[in-house]
Each structure stands twice: as C-alpha cells, then as structure tokens.
PDB file of N, CA and C in Angstrom:
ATOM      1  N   UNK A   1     -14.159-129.776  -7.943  1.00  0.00           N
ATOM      2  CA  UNK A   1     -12.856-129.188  -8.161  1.00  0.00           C
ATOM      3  C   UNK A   1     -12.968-127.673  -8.015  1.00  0.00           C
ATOM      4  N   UNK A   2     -12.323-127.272  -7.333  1.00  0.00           N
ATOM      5  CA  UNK A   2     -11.650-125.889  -7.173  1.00  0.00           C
ATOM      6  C   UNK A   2     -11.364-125.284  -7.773  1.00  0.00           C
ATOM      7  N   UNK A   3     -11.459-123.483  -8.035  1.00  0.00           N
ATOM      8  CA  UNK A   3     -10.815-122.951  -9.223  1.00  0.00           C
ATOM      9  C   UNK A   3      -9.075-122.835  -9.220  1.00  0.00           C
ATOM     10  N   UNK A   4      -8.581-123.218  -8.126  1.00  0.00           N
ATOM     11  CA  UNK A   4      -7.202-123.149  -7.758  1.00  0.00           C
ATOM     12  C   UNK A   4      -6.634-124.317  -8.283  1.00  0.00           C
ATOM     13  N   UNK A   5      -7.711-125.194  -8.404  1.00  0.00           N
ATOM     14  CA  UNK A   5      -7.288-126.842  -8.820  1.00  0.00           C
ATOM     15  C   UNK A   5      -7.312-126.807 -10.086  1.00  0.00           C
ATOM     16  N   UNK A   6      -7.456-126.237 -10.956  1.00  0.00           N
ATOM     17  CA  UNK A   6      -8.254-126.197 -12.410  1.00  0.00           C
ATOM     18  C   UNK A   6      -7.154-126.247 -13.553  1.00  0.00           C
ATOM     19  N   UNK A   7      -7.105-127.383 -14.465  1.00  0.00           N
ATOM     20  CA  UNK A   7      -6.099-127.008 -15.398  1.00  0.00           C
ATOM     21  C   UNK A   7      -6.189-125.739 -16.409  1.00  0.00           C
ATOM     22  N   UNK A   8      -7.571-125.154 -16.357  1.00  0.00           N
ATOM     23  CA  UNK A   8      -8.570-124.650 -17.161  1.00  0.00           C
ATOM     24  C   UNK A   8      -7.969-123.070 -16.417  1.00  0.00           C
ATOM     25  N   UNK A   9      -7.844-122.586 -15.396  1.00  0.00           N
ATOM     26  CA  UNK A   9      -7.594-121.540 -14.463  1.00  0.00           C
ATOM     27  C   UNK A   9      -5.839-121.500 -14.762  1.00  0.00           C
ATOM     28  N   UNK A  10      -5.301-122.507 -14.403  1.00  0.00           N
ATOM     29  CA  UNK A  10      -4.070-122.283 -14.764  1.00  0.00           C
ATOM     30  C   UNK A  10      -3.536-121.364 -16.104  1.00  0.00           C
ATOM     31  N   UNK A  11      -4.500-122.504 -17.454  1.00  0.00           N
ATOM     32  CA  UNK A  11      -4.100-122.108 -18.564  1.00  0.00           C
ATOM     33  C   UNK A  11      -4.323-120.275 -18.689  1.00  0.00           C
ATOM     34  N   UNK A  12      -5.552-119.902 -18.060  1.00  0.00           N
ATOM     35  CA  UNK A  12      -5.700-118.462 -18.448  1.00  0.00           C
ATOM     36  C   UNK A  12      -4.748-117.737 -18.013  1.00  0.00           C
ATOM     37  N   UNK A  13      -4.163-118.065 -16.880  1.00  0.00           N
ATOM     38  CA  UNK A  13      -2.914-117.208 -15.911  1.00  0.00           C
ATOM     39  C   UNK A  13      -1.865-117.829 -16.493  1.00  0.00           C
ATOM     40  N   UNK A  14      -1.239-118.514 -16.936  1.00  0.00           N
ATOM     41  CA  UNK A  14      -0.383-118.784 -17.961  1.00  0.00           C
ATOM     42  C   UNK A  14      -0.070-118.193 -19.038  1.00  0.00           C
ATOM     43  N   UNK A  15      -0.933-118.514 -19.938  1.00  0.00           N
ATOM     44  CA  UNK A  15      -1.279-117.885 -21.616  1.00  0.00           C
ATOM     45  C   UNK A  15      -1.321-116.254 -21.248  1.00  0.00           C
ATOM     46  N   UNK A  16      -1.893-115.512 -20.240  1.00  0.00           N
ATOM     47  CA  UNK A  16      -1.999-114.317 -20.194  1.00  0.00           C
ATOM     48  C   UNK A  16      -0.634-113.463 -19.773  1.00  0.00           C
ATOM     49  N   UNK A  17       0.168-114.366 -18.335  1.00  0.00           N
ATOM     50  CA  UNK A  17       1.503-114.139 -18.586  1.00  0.00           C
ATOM     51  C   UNK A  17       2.628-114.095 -19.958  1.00  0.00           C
ATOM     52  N   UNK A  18       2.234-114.977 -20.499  1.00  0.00           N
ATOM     53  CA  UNK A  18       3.249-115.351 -22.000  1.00  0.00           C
ATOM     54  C   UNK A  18       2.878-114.205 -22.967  1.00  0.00           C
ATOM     55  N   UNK A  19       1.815-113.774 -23.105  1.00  0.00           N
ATOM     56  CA  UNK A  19       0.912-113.070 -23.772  1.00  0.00           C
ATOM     57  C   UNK A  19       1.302-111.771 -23.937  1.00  0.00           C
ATOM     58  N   UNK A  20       1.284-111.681 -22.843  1.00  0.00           N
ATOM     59  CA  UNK A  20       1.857-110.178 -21.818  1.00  0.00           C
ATOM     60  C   UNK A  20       3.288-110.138 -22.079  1.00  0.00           C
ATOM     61  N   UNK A  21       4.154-111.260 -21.855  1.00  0.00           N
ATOM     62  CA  UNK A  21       5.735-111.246 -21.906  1.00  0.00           C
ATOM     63  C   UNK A  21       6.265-110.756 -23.690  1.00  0.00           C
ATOM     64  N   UNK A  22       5.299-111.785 -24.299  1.00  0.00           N
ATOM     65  CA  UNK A  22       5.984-111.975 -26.141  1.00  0.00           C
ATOM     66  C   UNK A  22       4.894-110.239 -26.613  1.00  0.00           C
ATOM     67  N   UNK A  23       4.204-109.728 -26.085  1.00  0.00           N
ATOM     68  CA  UNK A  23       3.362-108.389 -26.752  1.00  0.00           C
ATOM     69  C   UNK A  23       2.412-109.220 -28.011  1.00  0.00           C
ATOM     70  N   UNK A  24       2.194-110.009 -27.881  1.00  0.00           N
ATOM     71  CA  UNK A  24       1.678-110.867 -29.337  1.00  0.00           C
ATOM     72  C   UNK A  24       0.884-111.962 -29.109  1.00  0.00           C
ATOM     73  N   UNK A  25      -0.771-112.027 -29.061  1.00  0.00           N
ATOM     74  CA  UNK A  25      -0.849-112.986 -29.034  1.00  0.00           C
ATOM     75  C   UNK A  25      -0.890-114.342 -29.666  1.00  0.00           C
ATOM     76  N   UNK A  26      -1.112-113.900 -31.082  1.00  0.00           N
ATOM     77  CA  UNK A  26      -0.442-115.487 -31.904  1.00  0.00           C
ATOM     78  C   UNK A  26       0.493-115.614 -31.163  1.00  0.00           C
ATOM     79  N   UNK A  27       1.819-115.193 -30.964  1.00  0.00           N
ATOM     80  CA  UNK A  27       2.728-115.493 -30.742  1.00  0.00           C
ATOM     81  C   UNK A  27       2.612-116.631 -29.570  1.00  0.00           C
ATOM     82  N   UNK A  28       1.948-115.889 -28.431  1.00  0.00           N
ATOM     83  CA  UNK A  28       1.731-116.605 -27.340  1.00  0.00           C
ATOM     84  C   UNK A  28       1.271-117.842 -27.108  1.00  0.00           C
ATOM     85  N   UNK A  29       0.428-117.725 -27.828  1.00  0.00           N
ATOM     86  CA  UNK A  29      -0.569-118.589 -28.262  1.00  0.00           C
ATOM     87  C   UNK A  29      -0.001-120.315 -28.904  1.00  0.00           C
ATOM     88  N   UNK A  30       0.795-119.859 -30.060  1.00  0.00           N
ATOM     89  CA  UNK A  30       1.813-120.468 -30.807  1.00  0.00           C
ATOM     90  C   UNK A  30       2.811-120.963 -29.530  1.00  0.00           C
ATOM     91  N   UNK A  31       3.158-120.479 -28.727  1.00  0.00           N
ATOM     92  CA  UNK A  31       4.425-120.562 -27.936  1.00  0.00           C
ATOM     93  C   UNK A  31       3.922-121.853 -26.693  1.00  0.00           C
ATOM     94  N   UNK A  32       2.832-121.111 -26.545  1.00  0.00           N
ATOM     95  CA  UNK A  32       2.428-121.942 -25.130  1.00  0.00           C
ATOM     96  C   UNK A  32       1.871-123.256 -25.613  1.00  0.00           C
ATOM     97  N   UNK A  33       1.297-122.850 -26.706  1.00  0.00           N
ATOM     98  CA  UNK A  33       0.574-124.709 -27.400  1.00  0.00           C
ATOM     99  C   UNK A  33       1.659-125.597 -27.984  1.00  0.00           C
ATOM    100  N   UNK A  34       3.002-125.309 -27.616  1.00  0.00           N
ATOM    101  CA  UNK A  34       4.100-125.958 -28.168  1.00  0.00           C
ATOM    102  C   UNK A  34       4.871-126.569 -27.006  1.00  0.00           C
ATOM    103  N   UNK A  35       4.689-125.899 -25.930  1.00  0.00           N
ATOM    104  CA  UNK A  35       5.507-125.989 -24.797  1.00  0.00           C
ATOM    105  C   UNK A  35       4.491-126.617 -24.132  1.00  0.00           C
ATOM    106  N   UNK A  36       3.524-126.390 -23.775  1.00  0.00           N
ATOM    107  CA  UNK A  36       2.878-126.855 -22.501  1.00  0.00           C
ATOM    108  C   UNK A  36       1.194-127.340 -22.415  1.00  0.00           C
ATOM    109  N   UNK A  37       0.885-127.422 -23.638  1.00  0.00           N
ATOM    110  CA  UNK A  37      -0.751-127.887 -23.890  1.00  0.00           C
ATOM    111  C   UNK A  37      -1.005-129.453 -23.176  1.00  0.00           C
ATOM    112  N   UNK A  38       0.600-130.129 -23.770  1.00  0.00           N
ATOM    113  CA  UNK A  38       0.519-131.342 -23.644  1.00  0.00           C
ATOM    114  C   UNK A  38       0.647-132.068 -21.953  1.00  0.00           C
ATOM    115  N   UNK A  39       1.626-130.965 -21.220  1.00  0.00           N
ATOM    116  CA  UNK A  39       1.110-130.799 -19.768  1.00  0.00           C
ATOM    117  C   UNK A  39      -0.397-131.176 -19.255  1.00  0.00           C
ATOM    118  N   UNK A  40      -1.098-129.690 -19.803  1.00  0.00           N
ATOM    119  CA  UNK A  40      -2.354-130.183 -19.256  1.00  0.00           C
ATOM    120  C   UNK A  40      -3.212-130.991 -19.470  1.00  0.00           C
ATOM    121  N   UNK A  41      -3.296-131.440 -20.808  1.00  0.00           N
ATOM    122  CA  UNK A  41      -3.924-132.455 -21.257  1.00  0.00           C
ATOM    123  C   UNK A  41      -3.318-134.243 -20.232  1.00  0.00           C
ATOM    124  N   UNK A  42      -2.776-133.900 -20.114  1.00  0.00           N
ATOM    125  CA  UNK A  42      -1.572-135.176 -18.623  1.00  0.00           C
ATOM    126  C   UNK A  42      -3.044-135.139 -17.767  1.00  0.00           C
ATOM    127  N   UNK A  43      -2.746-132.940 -16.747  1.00  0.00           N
ATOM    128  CA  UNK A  43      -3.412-133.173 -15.964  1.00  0.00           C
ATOM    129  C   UNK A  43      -5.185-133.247 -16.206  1.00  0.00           C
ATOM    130  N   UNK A  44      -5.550-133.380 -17.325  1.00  0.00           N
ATOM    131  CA  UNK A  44      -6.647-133.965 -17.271  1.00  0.00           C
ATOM    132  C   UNK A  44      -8.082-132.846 -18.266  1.00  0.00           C
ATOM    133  N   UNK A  45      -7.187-132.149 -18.817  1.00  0.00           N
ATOM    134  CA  UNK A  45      -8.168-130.869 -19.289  1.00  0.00           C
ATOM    135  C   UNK A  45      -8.138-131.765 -21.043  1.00  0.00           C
ATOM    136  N   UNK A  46      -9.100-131.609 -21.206  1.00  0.00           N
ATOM    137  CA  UNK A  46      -9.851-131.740 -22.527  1.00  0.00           C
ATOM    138  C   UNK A  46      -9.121-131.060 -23.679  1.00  0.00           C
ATOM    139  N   UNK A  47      -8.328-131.691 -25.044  1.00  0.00           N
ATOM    140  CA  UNK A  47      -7.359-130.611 -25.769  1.00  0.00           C
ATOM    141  C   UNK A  47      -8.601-129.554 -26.455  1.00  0.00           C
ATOM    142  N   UNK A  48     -10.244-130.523 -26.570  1.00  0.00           N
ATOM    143  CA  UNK A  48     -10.782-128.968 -27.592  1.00  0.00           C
ATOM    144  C   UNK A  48     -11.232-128.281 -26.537  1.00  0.00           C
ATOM    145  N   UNK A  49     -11.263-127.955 -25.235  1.00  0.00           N
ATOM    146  CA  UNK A  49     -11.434-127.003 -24.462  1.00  0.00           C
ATOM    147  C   UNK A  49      -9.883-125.765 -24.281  1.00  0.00           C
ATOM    148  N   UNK A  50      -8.954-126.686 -23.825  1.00  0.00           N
ATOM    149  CA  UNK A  50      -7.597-125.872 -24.423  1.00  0.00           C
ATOM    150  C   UNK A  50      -7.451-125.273 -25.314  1.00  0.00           C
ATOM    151  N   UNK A  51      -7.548-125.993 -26.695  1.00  0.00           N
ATOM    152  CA  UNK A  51      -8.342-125.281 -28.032  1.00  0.00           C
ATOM    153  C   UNK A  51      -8.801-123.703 -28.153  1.00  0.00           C
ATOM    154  N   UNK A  52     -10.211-123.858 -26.993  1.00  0.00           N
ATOM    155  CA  UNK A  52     -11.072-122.820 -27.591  1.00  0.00           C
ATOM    156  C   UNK A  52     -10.971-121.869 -26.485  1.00  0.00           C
ATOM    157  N   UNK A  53     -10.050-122.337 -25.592  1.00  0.00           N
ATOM    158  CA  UNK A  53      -9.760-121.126 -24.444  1.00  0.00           C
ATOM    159  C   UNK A  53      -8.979-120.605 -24.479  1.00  0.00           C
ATOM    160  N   UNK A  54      -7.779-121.202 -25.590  1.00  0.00           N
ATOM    161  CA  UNK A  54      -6.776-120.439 -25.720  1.00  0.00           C
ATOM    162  C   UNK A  54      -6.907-119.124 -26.442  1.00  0.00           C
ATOM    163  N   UNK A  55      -7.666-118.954 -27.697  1.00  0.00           N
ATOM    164  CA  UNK A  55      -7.344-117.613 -28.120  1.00  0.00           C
ATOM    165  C   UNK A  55      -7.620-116.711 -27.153  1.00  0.00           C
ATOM    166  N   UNK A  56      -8.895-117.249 -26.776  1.00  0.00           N
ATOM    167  CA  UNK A  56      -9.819-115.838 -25.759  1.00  0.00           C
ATOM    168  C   UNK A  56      -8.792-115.250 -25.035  1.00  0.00           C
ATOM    169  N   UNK A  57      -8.007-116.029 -24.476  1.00  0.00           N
ATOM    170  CA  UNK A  57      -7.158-116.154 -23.279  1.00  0.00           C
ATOM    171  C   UNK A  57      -6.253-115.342 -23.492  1.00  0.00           C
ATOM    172  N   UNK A  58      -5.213-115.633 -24.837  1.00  0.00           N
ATOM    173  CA  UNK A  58      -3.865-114.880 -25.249  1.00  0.00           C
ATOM    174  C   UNK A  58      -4.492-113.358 -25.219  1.00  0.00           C
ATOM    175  N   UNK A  59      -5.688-112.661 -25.695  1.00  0.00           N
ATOM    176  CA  UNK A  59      -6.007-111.531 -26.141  1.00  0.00           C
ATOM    177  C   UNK A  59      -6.015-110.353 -24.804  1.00  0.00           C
ATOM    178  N   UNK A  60      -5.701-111.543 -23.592  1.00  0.00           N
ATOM    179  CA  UNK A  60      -5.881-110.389 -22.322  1.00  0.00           C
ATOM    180  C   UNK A  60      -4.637-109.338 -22.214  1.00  0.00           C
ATOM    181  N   UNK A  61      -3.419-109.816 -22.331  1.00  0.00           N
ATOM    182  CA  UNK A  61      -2.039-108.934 -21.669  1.00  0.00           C
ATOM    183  C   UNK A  61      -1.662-108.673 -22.973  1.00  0.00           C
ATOM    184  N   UNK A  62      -2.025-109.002 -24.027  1.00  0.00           N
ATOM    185  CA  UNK A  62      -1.673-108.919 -25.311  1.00  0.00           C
ATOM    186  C   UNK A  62      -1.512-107.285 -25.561  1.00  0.00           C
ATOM    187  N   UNK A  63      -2.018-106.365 -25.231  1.00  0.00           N
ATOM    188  CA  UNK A  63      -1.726-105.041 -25.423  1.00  0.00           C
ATOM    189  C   UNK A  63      -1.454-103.989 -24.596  1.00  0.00           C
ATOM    190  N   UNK A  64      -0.364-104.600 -23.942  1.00  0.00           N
ATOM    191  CA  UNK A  64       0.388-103.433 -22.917  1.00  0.00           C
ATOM    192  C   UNK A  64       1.154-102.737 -23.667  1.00  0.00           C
ATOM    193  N   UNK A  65       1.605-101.423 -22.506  1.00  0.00           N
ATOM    194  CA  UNK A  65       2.058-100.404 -23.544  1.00  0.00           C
ATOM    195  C   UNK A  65       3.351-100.786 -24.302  1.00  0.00           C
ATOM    196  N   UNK A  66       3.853-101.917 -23.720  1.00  0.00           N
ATOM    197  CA  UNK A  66       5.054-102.000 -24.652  1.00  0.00           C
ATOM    198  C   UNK A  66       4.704-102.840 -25.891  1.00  0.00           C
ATOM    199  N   UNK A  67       3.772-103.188 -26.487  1.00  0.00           N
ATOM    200  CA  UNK A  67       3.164-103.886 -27.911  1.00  0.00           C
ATOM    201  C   UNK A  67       3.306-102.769 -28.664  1.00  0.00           C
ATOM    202  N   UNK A  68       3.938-103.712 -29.575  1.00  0.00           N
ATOM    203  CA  UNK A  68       4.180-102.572 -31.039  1.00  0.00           C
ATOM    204  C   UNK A  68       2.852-101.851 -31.483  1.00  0.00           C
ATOM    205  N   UNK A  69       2.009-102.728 -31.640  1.00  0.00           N
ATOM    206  CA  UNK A  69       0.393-102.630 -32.088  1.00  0.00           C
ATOM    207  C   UNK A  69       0.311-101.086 -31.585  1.00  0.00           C
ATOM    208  N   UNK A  70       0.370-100.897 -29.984  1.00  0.00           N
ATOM    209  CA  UNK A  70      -0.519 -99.927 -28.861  1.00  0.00           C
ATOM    210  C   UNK A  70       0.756 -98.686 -29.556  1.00  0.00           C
ATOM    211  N   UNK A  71       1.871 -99.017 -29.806  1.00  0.00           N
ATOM    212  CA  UNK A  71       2.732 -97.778 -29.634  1.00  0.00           C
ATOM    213  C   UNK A  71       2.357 -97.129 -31.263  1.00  0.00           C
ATOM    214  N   UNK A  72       2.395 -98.346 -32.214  1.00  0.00           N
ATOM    215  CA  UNK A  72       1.709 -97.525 -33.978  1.00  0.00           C
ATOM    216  C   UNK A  72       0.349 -97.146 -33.915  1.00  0.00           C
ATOM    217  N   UNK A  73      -0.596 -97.425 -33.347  1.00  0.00           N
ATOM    218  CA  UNK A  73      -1.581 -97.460 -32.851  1.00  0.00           C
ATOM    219  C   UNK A  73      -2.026 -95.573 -32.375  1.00  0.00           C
ATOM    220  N   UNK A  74      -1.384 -95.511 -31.099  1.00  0.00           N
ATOM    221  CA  UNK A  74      -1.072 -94.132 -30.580  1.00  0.00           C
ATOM    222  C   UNK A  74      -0.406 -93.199 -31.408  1.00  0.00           C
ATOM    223  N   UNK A  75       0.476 -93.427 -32.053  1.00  0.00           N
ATOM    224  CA  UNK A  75       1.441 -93.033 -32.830  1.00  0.00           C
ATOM    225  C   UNK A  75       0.677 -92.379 -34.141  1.00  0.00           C
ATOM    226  N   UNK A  76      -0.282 -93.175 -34.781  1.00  0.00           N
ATOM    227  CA  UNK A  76      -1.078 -93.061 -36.116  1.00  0.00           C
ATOM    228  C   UNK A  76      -2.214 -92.078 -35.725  1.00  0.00           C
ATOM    229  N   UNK A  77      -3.008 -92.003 -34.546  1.00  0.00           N
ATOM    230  CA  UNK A  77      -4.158 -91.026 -34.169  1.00  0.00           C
ATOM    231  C   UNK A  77      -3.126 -89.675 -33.476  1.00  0.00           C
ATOM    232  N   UNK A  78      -1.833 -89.895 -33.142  1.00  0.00           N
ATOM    233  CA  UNK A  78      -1.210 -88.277 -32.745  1.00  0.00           C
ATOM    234  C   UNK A  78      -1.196 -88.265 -31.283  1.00  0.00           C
ATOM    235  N   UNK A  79      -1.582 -89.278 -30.539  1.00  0.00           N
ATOM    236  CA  UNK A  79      -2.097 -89.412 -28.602  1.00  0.00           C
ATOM    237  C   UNK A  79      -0.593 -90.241 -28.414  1.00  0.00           C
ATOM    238  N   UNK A  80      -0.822 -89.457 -26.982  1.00  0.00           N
ATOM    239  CA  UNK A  80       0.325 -89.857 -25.750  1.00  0.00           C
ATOM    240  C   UNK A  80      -0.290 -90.807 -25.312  1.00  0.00           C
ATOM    241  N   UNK A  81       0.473 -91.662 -24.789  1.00  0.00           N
ATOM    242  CA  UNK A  81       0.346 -92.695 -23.866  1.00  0.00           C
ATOM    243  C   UNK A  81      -0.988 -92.425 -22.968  1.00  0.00           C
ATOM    244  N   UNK A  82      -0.662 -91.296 -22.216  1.00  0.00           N
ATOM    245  CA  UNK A  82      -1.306 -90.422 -21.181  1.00  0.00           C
ATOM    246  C   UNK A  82      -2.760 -90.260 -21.742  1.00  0.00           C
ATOM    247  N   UNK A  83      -2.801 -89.813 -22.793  1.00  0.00           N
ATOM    248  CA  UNK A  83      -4.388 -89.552 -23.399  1.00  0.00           C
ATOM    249  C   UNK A  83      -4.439 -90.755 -24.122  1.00  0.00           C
ATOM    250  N   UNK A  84      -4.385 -91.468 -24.718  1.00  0.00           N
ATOM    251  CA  UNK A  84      -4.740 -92.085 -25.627  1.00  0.00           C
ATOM    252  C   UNK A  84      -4.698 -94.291 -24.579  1.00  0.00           C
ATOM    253  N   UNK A  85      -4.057 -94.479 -24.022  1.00  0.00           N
ATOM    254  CA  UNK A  85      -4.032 -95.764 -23.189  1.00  0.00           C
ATOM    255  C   UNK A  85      -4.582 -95.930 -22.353  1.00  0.00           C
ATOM    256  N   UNK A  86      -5.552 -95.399 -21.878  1.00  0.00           N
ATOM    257  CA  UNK A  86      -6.962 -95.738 -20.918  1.00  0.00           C
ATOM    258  C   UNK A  86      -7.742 -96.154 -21.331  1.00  0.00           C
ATOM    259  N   UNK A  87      -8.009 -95.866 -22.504  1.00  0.00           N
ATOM    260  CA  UNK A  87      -9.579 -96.487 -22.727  1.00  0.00           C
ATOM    261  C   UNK A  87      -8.626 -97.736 -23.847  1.00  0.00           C
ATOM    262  N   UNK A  88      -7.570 -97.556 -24.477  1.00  0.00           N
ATOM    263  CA  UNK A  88      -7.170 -98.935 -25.280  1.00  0.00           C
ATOM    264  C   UNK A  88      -7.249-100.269 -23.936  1.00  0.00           C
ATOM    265  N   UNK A  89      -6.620 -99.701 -22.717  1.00  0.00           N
ATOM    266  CA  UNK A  89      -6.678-100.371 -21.832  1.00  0.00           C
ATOM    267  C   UNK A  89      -8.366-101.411 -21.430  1.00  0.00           C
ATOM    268  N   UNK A  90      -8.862-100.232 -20.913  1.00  0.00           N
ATOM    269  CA  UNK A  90     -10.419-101.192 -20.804  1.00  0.00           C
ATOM    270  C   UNK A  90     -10.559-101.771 -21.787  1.00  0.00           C
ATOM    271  N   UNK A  91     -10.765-101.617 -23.092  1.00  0.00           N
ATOM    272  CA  UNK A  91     -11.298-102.067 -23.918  1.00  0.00           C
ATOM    273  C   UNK A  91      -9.827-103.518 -24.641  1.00  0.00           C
ATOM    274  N   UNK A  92      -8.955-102.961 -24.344  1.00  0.00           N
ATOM    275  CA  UNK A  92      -8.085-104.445 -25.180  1.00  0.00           C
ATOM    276  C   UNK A  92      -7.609-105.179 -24.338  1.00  0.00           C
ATOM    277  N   UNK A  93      -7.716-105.022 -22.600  1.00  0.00           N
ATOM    278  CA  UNK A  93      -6.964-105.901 -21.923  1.00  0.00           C
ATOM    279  C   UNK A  93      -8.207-106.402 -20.409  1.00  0.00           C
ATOM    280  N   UNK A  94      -8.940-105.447 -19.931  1.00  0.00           N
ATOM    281  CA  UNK A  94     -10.012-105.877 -19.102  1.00  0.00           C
ATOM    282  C   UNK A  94     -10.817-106.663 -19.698  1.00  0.00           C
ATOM    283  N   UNK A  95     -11.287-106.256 -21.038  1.00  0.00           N
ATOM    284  CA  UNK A  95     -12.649-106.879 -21.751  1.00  0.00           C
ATOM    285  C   UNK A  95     -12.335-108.181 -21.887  1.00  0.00           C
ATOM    286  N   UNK A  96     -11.403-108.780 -22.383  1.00  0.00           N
ATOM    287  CA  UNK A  96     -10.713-109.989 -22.860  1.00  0.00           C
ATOM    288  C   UNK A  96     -10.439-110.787 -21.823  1.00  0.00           C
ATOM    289  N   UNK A  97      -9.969-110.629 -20.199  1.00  0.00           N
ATOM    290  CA  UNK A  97      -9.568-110.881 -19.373  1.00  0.00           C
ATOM    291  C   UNK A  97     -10.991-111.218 -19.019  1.00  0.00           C
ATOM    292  N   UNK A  98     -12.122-110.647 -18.406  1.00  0.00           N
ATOM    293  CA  UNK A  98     -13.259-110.708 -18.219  1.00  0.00           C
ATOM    294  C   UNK A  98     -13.820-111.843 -19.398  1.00  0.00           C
ATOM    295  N   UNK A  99     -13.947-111.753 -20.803  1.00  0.00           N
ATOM    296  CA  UNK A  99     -14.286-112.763 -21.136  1.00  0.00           C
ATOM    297  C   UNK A  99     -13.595-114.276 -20.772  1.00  0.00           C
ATOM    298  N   UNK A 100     -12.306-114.366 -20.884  1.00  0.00           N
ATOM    299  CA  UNK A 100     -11.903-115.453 -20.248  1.00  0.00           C
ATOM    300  C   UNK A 100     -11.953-116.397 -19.179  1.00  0.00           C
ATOM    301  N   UNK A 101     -12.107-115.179 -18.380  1.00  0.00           N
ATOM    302  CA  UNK A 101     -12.498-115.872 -17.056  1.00  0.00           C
ATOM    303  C   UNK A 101     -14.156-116.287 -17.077  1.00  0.00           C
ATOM    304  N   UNK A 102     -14.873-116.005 -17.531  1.00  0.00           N
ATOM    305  CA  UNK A 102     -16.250-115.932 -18.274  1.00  0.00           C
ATOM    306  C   UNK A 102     -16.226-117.393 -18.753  1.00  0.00           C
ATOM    307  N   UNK A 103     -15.802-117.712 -20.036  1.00  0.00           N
ATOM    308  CA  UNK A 103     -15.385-118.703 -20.456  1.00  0.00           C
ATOM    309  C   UNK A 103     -14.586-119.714 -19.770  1.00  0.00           C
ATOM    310  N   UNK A 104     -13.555-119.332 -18.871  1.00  0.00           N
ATOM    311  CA  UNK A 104     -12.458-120.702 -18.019  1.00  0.00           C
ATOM    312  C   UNK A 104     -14.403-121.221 -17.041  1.00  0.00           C
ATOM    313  N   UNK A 105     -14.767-120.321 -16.614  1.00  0.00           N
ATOM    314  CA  UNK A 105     -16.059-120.742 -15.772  1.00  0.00           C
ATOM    315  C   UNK A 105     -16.712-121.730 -16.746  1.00  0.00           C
ATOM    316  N   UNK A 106     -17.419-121.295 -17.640  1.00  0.00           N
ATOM    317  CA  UNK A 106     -18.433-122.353 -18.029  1.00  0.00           C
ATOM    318  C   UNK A 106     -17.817-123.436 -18.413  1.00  0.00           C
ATOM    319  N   UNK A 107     -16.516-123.599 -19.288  1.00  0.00           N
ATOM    320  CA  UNK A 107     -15.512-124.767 -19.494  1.00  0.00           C
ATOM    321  C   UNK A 107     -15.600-125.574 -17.941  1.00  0.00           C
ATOM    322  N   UNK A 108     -15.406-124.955 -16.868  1.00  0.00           N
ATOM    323  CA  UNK A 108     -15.339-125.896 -15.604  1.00  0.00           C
ATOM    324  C   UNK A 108     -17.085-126.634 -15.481  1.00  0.00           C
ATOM    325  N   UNK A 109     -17.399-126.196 -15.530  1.00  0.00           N
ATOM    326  CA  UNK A 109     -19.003-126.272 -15.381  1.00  0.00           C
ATOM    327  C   UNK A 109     -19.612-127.237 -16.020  1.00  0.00           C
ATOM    328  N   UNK A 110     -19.370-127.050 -17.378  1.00  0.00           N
ATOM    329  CA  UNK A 110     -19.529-127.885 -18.724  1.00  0.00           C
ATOM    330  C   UNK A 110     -18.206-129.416 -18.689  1.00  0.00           C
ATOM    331  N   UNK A 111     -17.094-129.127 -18.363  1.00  0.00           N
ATOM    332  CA  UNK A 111     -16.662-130.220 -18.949  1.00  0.00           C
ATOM    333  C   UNK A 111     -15.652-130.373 -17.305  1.00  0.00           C
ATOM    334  N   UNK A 112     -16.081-131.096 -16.515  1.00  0.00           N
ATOM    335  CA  UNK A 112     -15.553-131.102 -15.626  1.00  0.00           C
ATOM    336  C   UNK A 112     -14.259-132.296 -15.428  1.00  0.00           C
ATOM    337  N   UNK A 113     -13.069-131.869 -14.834  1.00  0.00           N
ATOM    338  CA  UNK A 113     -11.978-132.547 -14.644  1.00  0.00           C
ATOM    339  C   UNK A 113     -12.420-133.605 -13.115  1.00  0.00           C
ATOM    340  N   UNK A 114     -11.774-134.808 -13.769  1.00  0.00           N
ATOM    341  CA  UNK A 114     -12.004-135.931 -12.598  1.00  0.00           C
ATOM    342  C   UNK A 114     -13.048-136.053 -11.905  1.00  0.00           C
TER     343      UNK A 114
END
C-alpha cells in the first residue's frame, strides 16, 4: 500500500486541517473522532492506531497565528507577531508535523492495511 492509499496518511492531513481550522487541538481532536474515526476504521485502519496518531497529529496546525494560545502567548512576553512567531512556528507546528509523519510511517510499517 501506498502512502496516497493510506487511511493512516489521510488521517494526518485531515486532523491537521481541522486542527488548523478550530485553533485547538482537543478540540480537533474531539471533533474529528466524532465525525469520522468510524470512516476509517470501514476503510480498514486499526481504531488503537487512530487512537495514538491522533493526538500527535492534532498538535501540527494547532498554533497558527490566529490561536488564542500564540496571540496571549506573544501578548504576555511583549513580541510582535514579526519577532516573536518564527521560532513558535518551528518549534509548535514543523516539530509536530515532522513527528507525525514520523509516526503515520512506522504505523504503516508496523500495522499494515489489507
């Protein structure tokens, strides 16, 4: 199976959209395991792999600049957007994204669909 084929690939580009949309990832998290877990589990993904990929997953888009978090956040140290959201960036939205995809890999590897 393909990473294009993957219920496991989907979920990260999913959950990271929703993630990204609600600024929250409980929220997301909460949102998407209500709506659509039961989807993939149809197409064939394992629910404790869904499970344990989901948090990793929600934590990627979870802190764009429009999250309350990033704006009290900036707000509490005295930094602009400009100085202060580059490095929140690497560190709260690459790192997380990188682990996920990290993790969607060995989940394929380890628990393979069909």
């Amino acid at each position: 199976m393909c990473i294009r084929d993957s219920p496991y690939a989907s979920e990260v580009i999913s959950l990271n959209v929703v993630s990204g949309l609600l600024g929250s990832s409980p929220a997301a998290e909460a949102l998407w395991m209500e709506s659509l877990a039961q989807n993939y589990v149809a197409m064939g993904a394992l629910p404790e792999v869904i499970h344990r990929l989901a948090p990793i997953t929600a934590l990627g888009f979870n802190t764009l600049p429009h999250c309350a978090a990033v704006a009290v956040s900036l707000a509490y140290y005295g930094l602009s957007y400009k100085e202060g959201y580059k490095g929140m960036f690497f560190t709260s939205v690459i790192g997380p994204i990188i682990g996920a995809v990290a993790t969607m890999l060995v989940a394929m590897v380890l628990y393979p669909i069909g």
